[in-house]
N, C-alpha and C. Protein backbone atom coordinates (compact mmCIF):
# COMPACT_ATOMS: atom_id res chain seq x y z
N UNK A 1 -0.51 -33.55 -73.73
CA UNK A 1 -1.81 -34.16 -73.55
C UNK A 1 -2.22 -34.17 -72.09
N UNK A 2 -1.25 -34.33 -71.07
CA UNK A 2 -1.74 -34.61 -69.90
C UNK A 2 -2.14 -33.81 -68.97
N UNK A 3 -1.22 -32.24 -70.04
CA UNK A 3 -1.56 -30.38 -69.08
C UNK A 3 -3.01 -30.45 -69.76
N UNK A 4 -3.61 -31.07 -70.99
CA UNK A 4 -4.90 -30.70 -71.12
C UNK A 4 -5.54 -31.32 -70.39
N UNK A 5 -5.34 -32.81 -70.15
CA UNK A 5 -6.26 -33.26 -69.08
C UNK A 5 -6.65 -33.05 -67.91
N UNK A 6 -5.17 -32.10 -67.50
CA UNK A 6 -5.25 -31.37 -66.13
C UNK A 6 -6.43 -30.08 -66.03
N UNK A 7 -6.07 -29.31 -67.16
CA UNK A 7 -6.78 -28.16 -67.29
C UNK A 7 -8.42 -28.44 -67.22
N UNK A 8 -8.67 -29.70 -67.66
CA UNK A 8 -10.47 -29.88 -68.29
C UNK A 8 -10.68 -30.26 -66.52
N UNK A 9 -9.45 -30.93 -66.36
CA UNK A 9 -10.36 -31.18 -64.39
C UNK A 9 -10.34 -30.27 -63.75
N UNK A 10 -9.52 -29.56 -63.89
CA UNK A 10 -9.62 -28.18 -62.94
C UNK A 10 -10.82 -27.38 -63.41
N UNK A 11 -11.14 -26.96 -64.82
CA UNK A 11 -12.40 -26.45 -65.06
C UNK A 11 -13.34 -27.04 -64.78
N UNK A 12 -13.42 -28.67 -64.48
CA UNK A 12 -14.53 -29.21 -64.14
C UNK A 12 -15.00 -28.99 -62.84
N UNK A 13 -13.80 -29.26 -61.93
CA UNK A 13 -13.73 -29.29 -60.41
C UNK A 13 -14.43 -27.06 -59.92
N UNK A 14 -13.80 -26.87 -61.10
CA UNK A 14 -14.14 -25.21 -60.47
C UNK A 14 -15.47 -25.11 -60.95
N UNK A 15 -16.41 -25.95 -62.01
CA UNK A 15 -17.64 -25.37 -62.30
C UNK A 15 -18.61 -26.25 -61.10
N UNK A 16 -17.90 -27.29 -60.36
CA UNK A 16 -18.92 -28.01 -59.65
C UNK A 16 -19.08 -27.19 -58.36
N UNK A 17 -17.49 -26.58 -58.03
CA UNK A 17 -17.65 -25.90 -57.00
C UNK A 17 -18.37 -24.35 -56.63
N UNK A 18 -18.35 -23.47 -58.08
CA UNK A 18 -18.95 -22.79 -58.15
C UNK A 18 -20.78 -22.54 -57.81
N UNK A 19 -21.28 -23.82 -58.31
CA UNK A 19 -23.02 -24.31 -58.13
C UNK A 19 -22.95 -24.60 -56.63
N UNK A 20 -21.69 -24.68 -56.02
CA UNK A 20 -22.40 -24.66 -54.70
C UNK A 20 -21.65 -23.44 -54.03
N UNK A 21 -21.17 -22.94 -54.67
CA UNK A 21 -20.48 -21.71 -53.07
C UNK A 21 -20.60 -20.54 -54.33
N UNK A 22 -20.85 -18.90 -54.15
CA UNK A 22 -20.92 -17.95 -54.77
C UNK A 22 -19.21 -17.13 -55.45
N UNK A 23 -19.59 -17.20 -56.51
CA UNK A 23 -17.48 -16.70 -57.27
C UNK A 23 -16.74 -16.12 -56.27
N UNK A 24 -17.43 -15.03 -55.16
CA UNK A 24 -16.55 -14.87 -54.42
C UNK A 24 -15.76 -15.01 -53.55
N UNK A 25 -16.54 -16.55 -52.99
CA UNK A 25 -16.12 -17.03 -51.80
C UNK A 25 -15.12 -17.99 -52.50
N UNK A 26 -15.80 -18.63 -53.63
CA UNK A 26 -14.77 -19.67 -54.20
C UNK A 26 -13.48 -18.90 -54.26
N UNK A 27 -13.21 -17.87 -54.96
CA UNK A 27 -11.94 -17.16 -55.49
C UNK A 27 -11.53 -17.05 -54.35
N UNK A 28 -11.89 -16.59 -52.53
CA UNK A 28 -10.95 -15.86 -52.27
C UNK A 28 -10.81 -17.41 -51.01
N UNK A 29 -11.34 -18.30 -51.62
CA UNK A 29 -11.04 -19.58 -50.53
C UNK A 29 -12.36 -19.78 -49.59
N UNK A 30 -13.18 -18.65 -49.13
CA UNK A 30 -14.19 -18.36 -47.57
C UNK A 30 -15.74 -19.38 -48.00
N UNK A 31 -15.96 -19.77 -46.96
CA UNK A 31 -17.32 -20.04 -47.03
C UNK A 31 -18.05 -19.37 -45.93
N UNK A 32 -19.23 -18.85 -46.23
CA UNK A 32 -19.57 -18.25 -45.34
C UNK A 32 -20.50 -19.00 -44.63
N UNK A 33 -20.51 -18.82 -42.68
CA UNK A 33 -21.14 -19.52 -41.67
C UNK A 33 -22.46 -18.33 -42.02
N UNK A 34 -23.69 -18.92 -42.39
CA UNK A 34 -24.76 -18.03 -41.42
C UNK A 34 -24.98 -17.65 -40.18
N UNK A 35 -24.96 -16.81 -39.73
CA UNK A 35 -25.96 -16.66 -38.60
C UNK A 35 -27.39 -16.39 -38.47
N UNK A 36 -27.91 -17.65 -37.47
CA UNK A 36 -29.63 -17.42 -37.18
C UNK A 36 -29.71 -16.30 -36.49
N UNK A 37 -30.73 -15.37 -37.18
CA UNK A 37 -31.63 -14.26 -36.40
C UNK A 37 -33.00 -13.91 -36.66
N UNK A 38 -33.55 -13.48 -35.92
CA UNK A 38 -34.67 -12.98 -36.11
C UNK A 38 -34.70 -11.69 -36.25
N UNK A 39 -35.43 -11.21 -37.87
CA UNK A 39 -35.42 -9.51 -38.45
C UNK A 39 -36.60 -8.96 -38.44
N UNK A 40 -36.48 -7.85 -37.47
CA UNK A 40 -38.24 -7.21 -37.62
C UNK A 40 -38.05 -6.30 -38.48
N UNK A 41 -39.28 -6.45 -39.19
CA UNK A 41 -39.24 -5.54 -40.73
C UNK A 41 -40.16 -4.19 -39.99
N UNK A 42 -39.59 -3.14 -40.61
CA UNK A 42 -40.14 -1.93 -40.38
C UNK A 42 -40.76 -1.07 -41.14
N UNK A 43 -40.65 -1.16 -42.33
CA UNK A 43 -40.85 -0.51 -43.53
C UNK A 43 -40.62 -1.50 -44.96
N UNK A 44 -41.01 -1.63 -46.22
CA UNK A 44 -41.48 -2.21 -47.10
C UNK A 44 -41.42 -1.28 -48.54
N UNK A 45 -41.13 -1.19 -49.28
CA UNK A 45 -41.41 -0.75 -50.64
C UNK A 45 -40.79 -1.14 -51.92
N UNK A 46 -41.90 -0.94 -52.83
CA UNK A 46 -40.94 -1.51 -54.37
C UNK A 46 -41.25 -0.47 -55.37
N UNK A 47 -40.61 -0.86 -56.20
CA UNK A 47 -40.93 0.04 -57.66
C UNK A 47 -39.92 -0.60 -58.79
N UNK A 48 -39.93 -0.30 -59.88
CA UNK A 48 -39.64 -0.50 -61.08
C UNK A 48 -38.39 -0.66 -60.96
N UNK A 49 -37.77 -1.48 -61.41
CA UNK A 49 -35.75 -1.75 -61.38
C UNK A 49 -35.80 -1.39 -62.89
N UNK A 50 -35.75 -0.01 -63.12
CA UNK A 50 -35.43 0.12 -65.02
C UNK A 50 -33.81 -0.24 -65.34
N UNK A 51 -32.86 -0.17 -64.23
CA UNK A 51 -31.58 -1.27 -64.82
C UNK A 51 -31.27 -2.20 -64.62
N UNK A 52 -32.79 -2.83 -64.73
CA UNK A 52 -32.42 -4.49 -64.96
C UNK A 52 -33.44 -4.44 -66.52
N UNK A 53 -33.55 -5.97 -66.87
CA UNK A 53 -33.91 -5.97 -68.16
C UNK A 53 -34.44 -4.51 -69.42
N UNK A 54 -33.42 -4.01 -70.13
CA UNK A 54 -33.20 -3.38 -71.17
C UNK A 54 -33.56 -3.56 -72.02
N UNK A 55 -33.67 -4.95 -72.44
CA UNK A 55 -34.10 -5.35 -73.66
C UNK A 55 -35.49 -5.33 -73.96
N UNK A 56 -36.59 -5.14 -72.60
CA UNK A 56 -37.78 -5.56 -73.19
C UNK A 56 -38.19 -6.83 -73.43
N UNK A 57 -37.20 -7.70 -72.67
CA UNK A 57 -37.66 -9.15 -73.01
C UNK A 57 -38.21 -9.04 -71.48
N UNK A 58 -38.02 -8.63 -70.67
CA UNK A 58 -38.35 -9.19 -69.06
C UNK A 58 -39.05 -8.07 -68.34
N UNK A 59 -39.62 -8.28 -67.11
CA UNK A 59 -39.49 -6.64 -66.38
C UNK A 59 -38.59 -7.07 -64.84
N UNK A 60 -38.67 -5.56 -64.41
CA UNK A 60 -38.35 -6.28 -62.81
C UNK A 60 -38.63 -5.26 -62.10
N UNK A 61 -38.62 -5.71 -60.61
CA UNK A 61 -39.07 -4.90 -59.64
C UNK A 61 -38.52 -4.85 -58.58
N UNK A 62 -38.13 -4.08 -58.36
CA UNK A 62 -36.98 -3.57 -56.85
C UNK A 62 -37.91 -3.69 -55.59
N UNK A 63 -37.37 -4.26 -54.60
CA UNK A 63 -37.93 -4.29 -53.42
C UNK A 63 -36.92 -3.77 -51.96
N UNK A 64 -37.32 -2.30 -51.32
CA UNK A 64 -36.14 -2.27 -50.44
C UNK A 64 -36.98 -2.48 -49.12
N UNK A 65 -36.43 -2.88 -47.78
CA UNK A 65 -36.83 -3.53 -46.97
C UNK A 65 -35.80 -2.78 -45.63
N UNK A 66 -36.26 -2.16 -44.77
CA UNK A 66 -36.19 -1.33 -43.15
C UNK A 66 -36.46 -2.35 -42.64
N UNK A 67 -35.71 -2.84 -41.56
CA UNK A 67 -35.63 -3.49 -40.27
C UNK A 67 -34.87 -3.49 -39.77
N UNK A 68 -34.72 -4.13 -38.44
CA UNK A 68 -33.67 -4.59 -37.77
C UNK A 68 -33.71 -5.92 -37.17
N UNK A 69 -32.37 -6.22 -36.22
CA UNK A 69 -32.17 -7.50 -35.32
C UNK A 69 -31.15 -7.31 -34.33
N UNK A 70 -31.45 -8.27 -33.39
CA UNK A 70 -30.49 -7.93 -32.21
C UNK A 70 -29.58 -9.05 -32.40
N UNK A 71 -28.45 -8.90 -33.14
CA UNK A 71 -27.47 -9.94 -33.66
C UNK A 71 -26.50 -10.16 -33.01
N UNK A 72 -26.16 -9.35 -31.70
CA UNK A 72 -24.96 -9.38 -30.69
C UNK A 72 -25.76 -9.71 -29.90
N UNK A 73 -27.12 -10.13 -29.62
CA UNK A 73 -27.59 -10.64 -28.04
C UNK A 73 -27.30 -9.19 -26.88
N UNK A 74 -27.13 -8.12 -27.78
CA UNK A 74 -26.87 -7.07 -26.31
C UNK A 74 -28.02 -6.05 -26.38
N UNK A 75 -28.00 -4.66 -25.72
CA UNK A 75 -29.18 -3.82 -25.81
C UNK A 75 -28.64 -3.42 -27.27
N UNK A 76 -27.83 -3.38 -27.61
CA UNK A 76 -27.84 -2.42 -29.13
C UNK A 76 -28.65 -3.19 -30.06
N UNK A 77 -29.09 -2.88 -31.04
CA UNK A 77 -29.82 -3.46 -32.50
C UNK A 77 -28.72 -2.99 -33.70
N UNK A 78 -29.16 -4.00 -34.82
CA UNK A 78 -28.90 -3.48 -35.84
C UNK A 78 -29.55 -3.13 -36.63
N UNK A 79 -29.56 -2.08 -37.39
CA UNK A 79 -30.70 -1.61 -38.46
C UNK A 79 -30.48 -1.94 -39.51
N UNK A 80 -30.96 -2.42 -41.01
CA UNK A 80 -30.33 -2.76 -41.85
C UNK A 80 -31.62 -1.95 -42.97
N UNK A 81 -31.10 -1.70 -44.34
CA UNK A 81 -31.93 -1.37 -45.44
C UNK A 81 -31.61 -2.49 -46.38
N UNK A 82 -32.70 -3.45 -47.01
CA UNK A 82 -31.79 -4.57 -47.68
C UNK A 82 -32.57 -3.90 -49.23
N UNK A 83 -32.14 -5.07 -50.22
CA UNK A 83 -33.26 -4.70 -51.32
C UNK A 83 -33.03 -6.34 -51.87
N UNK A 84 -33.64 -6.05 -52.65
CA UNK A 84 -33.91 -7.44 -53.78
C UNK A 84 -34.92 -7.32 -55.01
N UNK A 85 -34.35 -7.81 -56.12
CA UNK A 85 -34.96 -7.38 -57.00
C UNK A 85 -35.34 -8.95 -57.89
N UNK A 86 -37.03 -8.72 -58.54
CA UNK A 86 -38.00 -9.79 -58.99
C UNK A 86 -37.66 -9.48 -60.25
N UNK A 87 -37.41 -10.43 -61.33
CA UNK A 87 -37.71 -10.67 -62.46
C UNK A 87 -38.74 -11.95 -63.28
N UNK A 88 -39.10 -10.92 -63.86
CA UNK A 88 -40.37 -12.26 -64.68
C UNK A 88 -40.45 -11.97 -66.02
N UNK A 89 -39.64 -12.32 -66.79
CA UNK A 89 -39.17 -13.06 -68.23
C UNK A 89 -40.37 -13.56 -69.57
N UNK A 90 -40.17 -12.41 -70.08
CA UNK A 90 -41.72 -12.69 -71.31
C UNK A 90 -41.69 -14.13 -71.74
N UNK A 91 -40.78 -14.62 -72.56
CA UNK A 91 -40.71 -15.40 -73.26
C UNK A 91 -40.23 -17.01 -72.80
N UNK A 92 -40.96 -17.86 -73.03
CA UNK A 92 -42.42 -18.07 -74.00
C UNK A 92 -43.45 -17.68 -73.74
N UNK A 93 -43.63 -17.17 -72.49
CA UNK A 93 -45.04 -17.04 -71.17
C UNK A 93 -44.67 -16.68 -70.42
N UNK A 94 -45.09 -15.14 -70.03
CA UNK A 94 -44.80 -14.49 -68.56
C UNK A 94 -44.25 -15.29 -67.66
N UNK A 95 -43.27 -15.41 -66.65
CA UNK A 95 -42.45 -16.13 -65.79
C UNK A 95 -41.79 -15.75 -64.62
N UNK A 96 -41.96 -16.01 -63.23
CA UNK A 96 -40.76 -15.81 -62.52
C UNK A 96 -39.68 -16.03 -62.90
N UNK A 97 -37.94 -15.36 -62.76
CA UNK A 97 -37.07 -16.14 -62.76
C UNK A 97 -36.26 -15.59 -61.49
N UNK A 98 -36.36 -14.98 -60.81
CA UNK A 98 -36.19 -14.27 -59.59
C UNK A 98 -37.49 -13.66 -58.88
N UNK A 99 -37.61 -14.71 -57.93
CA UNK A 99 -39.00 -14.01 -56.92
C UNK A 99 -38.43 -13.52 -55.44
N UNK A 100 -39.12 -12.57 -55.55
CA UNK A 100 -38.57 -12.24 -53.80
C UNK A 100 -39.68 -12.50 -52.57
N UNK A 101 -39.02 -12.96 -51.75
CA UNK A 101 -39.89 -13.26 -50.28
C UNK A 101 -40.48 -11.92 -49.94
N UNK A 102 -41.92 -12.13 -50.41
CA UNK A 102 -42.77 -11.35 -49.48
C UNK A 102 -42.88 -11.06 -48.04
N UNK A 103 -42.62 -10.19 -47.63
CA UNK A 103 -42.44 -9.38 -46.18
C UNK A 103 -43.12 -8.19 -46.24
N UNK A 104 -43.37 -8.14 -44.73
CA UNK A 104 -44.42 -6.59 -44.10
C UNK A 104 -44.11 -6.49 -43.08
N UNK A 105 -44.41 -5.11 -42.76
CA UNK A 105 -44.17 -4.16 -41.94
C UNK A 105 -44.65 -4.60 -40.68
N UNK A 106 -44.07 -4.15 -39.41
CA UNK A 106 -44.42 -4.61 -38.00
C UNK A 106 -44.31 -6.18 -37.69
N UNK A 107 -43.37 -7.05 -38.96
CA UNK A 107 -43.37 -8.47 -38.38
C UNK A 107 -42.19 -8.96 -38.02
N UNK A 108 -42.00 -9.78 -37.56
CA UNK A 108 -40.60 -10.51 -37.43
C UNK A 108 -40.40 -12.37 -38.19
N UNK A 109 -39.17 -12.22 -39.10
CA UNK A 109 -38.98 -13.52 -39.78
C UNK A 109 -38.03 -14.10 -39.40
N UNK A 110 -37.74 -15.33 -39.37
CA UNK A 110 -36.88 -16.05 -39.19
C UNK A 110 -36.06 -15.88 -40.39
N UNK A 111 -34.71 -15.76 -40.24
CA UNK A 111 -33.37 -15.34 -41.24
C UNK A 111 -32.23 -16.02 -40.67
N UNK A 112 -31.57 -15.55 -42.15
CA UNK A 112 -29.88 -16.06 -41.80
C UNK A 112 -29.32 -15.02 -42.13
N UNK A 113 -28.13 -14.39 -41.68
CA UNK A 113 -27.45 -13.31 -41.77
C UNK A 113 -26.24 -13.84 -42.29
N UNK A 114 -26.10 -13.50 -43.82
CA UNK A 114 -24.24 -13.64 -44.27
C UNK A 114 -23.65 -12.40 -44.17
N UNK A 115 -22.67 -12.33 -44.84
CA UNK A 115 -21.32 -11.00 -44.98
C UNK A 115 -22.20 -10.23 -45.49
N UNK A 116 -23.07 -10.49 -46.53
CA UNK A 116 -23.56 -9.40 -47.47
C UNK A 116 -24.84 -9.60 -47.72
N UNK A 117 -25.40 -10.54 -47.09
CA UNK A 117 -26.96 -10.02 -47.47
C UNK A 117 -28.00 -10.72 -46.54
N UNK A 118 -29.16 -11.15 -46.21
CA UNK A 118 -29.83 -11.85 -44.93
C UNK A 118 -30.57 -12.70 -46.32
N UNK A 119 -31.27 -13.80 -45.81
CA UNK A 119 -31.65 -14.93 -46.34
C UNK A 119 -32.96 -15.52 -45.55
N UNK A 120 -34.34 -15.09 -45.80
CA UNK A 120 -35.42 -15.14 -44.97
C UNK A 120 -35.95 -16.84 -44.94
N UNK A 121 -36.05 -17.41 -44.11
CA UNK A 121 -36.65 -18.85 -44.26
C UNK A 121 -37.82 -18.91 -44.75
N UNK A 122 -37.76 -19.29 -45.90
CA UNK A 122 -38.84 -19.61 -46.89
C UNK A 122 -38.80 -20.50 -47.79
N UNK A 123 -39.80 -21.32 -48.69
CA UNK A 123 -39.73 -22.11 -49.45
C UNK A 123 -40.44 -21.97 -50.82
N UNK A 124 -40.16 -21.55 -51.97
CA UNK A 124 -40.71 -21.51 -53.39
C UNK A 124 -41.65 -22.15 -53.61
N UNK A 125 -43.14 -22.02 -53.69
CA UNK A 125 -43.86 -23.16 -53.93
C UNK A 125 -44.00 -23.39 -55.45
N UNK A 126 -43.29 -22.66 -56.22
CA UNK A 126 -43.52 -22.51 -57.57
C UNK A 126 -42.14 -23.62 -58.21
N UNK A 127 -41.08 -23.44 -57.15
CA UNK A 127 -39.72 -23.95 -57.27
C UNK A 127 -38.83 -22.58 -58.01
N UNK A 128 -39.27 -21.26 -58.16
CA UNK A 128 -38.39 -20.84 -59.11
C UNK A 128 -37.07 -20.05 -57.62
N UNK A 129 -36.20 -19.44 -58.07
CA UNK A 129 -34.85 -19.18 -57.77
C UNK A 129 -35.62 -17.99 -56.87
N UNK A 130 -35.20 -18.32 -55.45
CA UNK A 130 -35.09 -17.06 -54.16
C UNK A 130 -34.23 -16.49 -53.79
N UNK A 131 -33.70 -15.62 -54.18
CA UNK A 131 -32.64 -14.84 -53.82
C UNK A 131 -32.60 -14.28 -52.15
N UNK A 132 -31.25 -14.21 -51.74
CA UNK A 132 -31.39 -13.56 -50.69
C UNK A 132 -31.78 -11.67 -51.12
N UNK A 133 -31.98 -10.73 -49.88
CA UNK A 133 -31.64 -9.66 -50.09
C UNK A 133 -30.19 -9.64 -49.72
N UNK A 134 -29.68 -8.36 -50.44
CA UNK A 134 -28.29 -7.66 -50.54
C UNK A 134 -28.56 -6.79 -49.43
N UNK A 135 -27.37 -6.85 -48.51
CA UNK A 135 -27.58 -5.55 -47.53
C UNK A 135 -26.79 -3.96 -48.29
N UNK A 136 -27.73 -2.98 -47.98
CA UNK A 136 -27.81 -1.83 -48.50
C UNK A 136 -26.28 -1.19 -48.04
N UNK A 137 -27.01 -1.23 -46.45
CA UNK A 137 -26.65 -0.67 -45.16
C UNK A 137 -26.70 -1.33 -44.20
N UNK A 138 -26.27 -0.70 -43.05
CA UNK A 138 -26.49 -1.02 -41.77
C UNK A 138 -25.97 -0.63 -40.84
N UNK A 139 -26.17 -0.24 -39.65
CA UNK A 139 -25.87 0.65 -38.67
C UNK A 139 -26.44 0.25 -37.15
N UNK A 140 -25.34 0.46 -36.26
CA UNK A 140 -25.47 0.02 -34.74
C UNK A 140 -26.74 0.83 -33.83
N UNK A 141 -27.36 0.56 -33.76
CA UNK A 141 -28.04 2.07 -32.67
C UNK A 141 -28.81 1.14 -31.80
N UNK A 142 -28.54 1.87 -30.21
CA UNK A 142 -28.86 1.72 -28.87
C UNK A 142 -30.67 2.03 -29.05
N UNK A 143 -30.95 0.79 -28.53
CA UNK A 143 -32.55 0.86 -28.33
C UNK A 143 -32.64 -0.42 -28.22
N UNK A 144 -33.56 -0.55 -27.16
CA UNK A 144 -33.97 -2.01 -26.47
C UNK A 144 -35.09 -2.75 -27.63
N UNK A 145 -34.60 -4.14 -27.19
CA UNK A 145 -35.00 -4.58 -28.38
C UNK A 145 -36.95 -4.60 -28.16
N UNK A 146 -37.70 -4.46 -28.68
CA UNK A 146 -39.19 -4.97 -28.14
C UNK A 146 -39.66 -6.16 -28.21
């Protein structure tokens, strides 16, 4: 009786911890520190994510995103290609359930930079779920920052 009681807290303790830190960090122990930067967007485009919703219950829409940031404080930049992808869910009534932060070309946003993806400072006015972008890529190259 008392290995079950153990077991239901440990599943409890791992589902509370999960809602706040992502499976991977939980599993491998890490939390990740952001870093503040500022990302100038360079380029912008979306189109159709046909491998996301299959079923025809949802659609979605891929968004990939060119910029960079000067994240070492030195003359080099980093370039990054991110993406992120919008879903909006037929049923009961057309729906966000993944919206992505609108961004354009020639601007600069305030961000957070994790291991794997940047996180633009913004706020849902709808309340639905903002995903960060996933970084694609990214690559060092010498050029002063403007």
């Amino acid at each position: 009786m008392a290995g079950n009681v153990r077991k239901a807290l440990i599943i409890a303790l791992l589902m509370i911890a999960s809602s706040l830190l992502p499976l991977s960090e939980l599993l491998l122990g890490q939390e990740q520190s952001p870093q503040k930067i500022i990302f100038h967007v360079t380029a912008v485009s979306s189109g159709e994510a046909r491998d996301w919703c299959t079923t025809g219950k949802c659609s979605a829409r891929r968004f990939t995103v060119e910029g960079y940031s000067n994240v070492k404080g030195d003359p080099n930049l980093t370039e990054y290609v991110l993406e992120g992808v919008e879903v909006i869910a037929n049923d009961p009534k057309p729906h966000f359930t993944h919206q992505c932060v609108r961004l354009h070309a020639n601007s600069d946003y305030k961000a957070s930079l994790f291991d794997d993806s940047i996180a633009f400072s913004t706020t849902s006015s709808s309340g639905q779920f903002v995903p960060d972008y996933n970084i694609v890529s990214e690559k060092e190259v010498n050029r002063q920052k403007r």
